[in-house]
C-alpha atoms as a PDB file:
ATOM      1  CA  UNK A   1      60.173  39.842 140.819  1.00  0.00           C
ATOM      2  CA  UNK A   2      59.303  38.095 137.427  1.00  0.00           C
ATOM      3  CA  UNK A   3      56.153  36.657 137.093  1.00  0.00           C
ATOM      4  CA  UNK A   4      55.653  32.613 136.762  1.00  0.00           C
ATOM      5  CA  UNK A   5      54.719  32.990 133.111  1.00  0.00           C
ATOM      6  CA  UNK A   6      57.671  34.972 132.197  1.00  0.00           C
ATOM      7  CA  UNK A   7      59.811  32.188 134.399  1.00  0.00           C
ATOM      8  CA  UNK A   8      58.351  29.367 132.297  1.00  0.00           C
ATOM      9  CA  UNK A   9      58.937  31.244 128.892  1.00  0.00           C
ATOM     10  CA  UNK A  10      62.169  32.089 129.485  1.00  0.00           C
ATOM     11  CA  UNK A  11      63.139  28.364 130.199  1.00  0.00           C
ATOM     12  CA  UNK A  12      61.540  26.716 127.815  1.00  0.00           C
ATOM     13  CA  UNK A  13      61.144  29.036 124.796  1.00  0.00           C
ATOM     14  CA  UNK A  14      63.718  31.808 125.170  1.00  0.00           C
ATOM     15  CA  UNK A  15      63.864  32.373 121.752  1.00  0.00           C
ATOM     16  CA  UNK A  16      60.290  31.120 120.068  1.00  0.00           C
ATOM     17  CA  UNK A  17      62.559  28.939 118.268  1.00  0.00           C
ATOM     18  CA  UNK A  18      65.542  30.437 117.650  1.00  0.00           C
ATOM     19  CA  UNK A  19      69.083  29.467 117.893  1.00  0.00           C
ATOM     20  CA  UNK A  20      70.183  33.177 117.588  1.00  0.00           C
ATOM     21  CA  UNK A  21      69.006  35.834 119.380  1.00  0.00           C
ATOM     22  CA  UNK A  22      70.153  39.558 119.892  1.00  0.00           C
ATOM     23  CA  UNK A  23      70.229  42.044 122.817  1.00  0.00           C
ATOM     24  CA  UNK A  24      71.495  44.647 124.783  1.00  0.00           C
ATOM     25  CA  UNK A  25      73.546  44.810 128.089  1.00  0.00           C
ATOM     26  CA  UNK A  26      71.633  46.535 130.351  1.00  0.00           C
ATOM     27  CA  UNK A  27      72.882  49.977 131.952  1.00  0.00           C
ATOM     28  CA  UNK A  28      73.189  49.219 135.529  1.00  0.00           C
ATOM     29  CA  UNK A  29      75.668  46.369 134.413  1.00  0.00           C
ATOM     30  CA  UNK A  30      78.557  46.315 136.934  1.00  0.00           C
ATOM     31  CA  UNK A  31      80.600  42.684 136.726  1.00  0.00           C
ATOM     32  CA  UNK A  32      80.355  39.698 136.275  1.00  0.00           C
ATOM     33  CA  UNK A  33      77.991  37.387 133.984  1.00  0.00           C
ATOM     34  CA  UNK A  34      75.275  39.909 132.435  1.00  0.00           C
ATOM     35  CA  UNK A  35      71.908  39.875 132.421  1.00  0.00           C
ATOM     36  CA  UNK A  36      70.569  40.781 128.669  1.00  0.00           C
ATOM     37  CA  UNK A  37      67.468  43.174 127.645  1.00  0.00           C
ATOM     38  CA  UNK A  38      66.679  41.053 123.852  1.00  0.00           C
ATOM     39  CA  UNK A  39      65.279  42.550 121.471  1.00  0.00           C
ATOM     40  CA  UNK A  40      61.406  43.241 121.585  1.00  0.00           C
ATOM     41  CA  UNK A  41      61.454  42.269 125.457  1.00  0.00           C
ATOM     42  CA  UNK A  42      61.294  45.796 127.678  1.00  0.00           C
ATOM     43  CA  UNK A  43      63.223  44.219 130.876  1.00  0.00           C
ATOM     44  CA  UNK A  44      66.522  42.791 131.304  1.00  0.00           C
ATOM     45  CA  UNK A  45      65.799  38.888 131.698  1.00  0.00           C
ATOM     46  CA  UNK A  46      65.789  36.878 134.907  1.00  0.00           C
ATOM     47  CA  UNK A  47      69.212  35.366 134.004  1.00  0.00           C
ATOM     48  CA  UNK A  48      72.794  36.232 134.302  1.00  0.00           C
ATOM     49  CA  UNK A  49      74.630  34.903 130.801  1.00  0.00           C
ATOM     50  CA  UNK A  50      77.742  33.111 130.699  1.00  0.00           C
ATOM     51  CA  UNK A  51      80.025  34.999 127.386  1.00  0.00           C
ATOM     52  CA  UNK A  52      82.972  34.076 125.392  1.00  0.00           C
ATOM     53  CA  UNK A  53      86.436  34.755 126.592  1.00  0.00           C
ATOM     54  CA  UNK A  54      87.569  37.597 124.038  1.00  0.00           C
ATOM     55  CA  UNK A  55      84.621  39.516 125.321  1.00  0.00           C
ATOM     56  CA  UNK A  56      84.420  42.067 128.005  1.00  0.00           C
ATOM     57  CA  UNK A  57      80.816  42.759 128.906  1.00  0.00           C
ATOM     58  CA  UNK A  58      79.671  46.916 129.223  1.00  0.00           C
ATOM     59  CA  UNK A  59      76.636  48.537 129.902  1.00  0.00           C
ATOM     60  CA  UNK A  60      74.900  49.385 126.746  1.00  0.00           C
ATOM     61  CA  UNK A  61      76.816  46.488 124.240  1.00  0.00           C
ATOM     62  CA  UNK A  62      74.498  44.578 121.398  1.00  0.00           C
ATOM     63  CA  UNK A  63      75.511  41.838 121.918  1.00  0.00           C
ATOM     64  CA  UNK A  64      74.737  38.477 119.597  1.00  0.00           C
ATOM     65  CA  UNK A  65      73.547  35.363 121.706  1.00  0.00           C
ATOM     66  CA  UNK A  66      73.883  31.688 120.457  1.00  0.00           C
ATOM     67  CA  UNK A  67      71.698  29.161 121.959  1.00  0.00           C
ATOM     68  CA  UNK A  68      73.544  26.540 123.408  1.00  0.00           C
ATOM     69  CA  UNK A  69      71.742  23.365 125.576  1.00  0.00           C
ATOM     70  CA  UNK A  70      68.985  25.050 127.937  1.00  0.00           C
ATOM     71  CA  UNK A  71      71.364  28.606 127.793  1.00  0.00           C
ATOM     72  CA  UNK A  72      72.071  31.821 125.753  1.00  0.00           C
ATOM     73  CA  UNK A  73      76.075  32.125 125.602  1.00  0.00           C
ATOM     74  CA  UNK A  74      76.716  35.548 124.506  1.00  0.00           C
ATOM     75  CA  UNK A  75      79.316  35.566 121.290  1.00  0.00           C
ATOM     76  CA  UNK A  76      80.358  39.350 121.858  1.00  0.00           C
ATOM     77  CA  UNK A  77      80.044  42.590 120.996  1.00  0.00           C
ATOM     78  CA  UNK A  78      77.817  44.001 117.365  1.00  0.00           C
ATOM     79  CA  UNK A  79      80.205  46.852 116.318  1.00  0.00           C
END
């Protein structure tokens, strides 16, 4: 369970100020909209992340994140 100061981070800094942020999907990753471990955070976050058509989520992708309203939309795959 994540804590309530986590919670409040998440939504209303995710990214200290950031419009781009980068991650990792994490490795129990099965379907469907991924969670995201970003960089300098230990866990996978809270969330689920919606992701750009052309990309196919897999456990272990860095991925690039945009910021986009209140949300991360991941961009795709760093290759």
């Amino acid at each position: 369970m994540i804590s309530p100061e986590r919670f409040l981070k998440e939504i209303q800094q995710p990214a200290k100020g950031k419009i781009v942020a980068l991650g990792t999907i994490p490795a129990d990753y099965v379907s469907g909209r991924p969670k995201v471990i970003f960089d300098g955070e230990q866990a996978a976050s809270s969330r689920a992340y919606p992701y750009l058509a052309n990309y196919t989520p897999a456990q272990g992708d860095r991925v690039e994140l945009l910021l986009v309203g209140h949300t991360w939309v991941i961009q795709g795959k760093i290759i």
